[in-house]
C-alpha atoms as a PDB file:
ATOM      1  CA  UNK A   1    -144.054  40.741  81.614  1.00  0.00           C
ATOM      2  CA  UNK A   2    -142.669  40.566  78.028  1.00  0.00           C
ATOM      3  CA  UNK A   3    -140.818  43.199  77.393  1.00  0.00           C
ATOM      4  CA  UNK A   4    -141.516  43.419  73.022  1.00  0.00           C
ATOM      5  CA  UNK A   5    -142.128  46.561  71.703  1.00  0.00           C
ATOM      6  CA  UNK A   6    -145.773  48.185  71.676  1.00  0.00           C
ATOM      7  CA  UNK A   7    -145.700  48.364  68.069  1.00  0.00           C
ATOM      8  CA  UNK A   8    -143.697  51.634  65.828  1.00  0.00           C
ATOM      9  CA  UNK A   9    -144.194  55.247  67.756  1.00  0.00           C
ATOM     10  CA  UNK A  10    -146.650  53.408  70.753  1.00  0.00           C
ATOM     11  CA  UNK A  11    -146.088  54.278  74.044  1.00  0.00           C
ATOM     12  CA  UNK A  12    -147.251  53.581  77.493  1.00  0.00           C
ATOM     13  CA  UNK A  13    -148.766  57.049  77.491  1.00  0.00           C
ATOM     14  CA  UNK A  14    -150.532  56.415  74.465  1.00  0.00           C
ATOM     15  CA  UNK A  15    -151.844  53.034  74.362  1.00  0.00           C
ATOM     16  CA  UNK A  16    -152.016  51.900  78.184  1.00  0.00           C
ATOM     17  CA  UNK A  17    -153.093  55.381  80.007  1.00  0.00           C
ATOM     18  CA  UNK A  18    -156.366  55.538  77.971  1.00  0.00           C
ATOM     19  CA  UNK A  19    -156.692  52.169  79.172  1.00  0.00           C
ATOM     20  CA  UNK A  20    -155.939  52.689  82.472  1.00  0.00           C
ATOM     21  CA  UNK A  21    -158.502  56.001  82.331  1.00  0.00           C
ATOM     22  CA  UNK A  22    -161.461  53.910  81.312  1.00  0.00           C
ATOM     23  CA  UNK A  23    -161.001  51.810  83.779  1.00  0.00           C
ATOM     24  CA  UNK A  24    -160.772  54.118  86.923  1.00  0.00           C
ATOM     25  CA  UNK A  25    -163.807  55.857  85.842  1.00  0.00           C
ATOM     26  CA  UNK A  26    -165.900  52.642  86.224  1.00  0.00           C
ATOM     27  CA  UNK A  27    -164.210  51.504  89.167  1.00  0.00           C
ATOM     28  CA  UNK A  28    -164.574  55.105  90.639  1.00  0.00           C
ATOM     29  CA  UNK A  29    -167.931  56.203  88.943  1.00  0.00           C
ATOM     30  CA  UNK A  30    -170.070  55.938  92.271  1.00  0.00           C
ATOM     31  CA  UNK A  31    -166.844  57.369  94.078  1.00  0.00           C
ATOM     32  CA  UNK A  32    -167.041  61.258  94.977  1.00  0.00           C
ATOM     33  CA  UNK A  33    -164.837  63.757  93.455  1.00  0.00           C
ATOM     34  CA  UNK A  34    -161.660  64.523  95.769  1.00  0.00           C
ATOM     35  CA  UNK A  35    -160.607  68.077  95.343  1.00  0.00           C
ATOM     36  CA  UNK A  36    -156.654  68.424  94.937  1.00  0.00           C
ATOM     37  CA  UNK A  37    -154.903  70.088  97.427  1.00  0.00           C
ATOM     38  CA  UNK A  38    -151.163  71.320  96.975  1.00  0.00           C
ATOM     39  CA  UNK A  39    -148.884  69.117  99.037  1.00  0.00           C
ATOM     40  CA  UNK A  40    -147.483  71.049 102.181  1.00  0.00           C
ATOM     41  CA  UNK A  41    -144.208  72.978 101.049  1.00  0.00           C
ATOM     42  CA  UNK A  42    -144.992  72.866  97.266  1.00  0.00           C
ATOM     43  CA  UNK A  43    -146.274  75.914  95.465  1.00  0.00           C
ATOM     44  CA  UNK A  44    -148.223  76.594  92.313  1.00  0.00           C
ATOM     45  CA  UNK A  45    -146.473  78.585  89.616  1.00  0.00           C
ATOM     46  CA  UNK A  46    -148.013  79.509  85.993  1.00  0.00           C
ATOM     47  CA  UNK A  47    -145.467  77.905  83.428  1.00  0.00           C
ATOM     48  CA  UNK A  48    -145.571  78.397  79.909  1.00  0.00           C
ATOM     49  CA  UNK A  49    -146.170  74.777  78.687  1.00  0.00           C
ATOM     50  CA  UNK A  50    -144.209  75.157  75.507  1.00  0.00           C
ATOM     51  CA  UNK A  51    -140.534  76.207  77.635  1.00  0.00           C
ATOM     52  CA  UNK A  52    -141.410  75.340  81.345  1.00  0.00           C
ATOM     53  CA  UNK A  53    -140.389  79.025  81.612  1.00  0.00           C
ATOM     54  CA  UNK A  54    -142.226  81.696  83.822  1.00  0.00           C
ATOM     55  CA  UNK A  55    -145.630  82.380  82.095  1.00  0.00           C
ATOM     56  CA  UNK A  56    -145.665  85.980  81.413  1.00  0.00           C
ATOM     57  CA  UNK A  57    -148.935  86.479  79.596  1.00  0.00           C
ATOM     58  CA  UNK A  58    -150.640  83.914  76.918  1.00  0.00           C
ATOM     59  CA  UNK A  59    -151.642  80.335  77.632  1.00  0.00           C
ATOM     60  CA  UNK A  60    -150.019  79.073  80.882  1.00  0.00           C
ATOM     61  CA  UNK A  61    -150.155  75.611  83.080  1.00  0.00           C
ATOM     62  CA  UNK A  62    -149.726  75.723  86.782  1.00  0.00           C
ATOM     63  CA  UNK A  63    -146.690  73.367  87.763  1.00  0.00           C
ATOM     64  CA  UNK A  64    -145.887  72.344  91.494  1.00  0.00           C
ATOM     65  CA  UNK A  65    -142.212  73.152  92.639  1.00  0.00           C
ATOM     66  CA  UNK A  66    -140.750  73.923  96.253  1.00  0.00           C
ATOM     67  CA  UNK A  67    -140.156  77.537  97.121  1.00  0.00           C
ATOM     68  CA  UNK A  68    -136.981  78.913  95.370  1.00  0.00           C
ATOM     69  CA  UNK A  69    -137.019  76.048  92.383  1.00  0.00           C
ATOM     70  CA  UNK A  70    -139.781  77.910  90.382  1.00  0.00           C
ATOM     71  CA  UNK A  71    -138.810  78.952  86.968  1.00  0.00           C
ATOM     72  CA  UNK A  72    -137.236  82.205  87.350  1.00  0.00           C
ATOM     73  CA  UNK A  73    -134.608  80.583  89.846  1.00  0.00           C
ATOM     74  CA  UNK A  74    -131.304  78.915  88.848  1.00  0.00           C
ATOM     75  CA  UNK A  75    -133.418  75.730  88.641  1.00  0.00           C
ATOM     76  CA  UNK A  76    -133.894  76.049  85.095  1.00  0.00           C
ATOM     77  CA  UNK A  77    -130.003  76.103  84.702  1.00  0.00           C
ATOM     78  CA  UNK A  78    -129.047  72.483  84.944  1.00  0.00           C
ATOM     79  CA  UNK A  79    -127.778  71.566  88.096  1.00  0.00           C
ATOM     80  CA  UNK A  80    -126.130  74.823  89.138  1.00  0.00           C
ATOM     81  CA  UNK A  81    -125.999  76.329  92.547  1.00  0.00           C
ATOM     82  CA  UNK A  82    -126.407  80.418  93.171  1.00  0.00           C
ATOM     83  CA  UNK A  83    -124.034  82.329  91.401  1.00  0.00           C
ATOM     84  CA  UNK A  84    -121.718  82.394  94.593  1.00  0.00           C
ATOM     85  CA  UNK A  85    -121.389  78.732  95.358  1.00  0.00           C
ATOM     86  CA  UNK A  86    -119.547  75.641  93.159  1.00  0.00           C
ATOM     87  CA  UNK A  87    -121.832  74.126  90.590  1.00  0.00           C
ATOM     88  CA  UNK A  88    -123.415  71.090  92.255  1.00  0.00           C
ATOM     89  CA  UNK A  89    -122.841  67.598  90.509  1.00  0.00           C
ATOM     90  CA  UNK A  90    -124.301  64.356  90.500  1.00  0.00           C
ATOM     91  CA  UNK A  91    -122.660  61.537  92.186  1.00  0.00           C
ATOM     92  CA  UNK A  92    -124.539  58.933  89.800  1.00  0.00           C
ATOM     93  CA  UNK A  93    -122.389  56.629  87.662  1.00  0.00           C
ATOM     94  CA  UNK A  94    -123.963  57.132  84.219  1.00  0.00           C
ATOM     95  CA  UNK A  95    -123.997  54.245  82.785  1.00  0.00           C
ATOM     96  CA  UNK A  96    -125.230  54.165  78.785  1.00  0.00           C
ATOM     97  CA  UNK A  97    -128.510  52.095  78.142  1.00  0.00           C
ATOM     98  CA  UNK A  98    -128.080  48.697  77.086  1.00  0.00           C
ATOM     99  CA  UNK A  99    -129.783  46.034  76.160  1.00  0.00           C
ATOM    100  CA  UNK A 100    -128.630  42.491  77.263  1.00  0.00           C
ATOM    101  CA  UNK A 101    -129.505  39.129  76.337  1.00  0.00           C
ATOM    102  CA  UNK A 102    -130.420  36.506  78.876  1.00  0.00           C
ATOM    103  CA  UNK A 103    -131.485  32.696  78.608  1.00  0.00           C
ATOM    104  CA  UNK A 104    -135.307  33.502  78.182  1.00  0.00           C
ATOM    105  CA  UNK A 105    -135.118  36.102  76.109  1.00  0.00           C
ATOM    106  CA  UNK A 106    -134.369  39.823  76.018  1.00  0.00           C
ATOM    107  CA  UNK A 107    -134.064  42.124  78.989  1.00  0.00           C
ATOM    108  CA  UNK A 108    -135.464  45.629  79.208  1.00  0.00           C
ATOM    109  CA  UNK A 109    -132.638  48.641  79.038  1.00  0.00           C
ATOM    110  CA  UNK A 110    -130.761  48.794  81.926  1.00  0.00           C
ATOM    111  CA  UNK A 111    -129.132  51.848  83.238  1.00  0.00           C
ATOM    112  CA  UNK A 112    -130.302  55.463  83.616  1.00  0.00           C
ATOM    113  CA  UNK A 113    -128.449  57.293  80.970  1.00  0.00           C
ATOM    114  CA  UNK A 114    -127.270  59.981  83.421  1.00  0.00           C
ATOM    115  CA  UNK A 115    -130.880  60.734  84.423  1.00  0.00           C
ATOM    116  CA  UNK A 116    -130.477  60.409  87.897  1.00  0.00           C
END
């Protein structure tokens, strides 16, 4: 792995996934379609894709989410509790992303800036 940049505003998303894509549709081209199935305990909501909100009319998404963390619930309020209980926090360490140098070169970013 070498760990240089992809080149100015490339991303993984946007240079490997189409990639990727090609690929699995040659490798799976004989292969019959699998239909998706919701997970047991998830539900689909309709999301606006702009907010992640509630759809309520207009173009909408359907997004997987447990019962009671749909949008519409305190879920979309950081990591707050009902209105009754103590605001939940993360035990994480957040560390700030860094970037340290080693004998062969330059390591990735370590840390998770807070993200989980």
């Amino acid at each position: 792995d070498d760990p240089d940049s992809l080149g100015e505003d490339e991303t993984g998303g946007h240079i490997a996934a189409p990639v990727f894509r090609d690929f699995m549709m040659a490798a799976l081209k004989d292969a019959p379609a699998t239909a998706f199935h919701t997970p047991p305990g998830m539900r689909l909501y309709r999301v606006n894709p702009a907010t992640g909100l509630a759809a309520s009319g207009g173009q909408a998404i359907y997004e997987g989410y447990k019962p009671g963390t749909e949008p519409g619930t305190n879920r979309h309020l950081g990591l707050q509790g009902p209105p009754d209980e103590t605001p939940i926090r993360s035990s994480a360490v957040e560390r700030p992303l860094t970037r340290e140098r080693t004998g062969a070169g330059v390591a990735p970013a370590s840390g998770t800036g807070g993200l989980y």
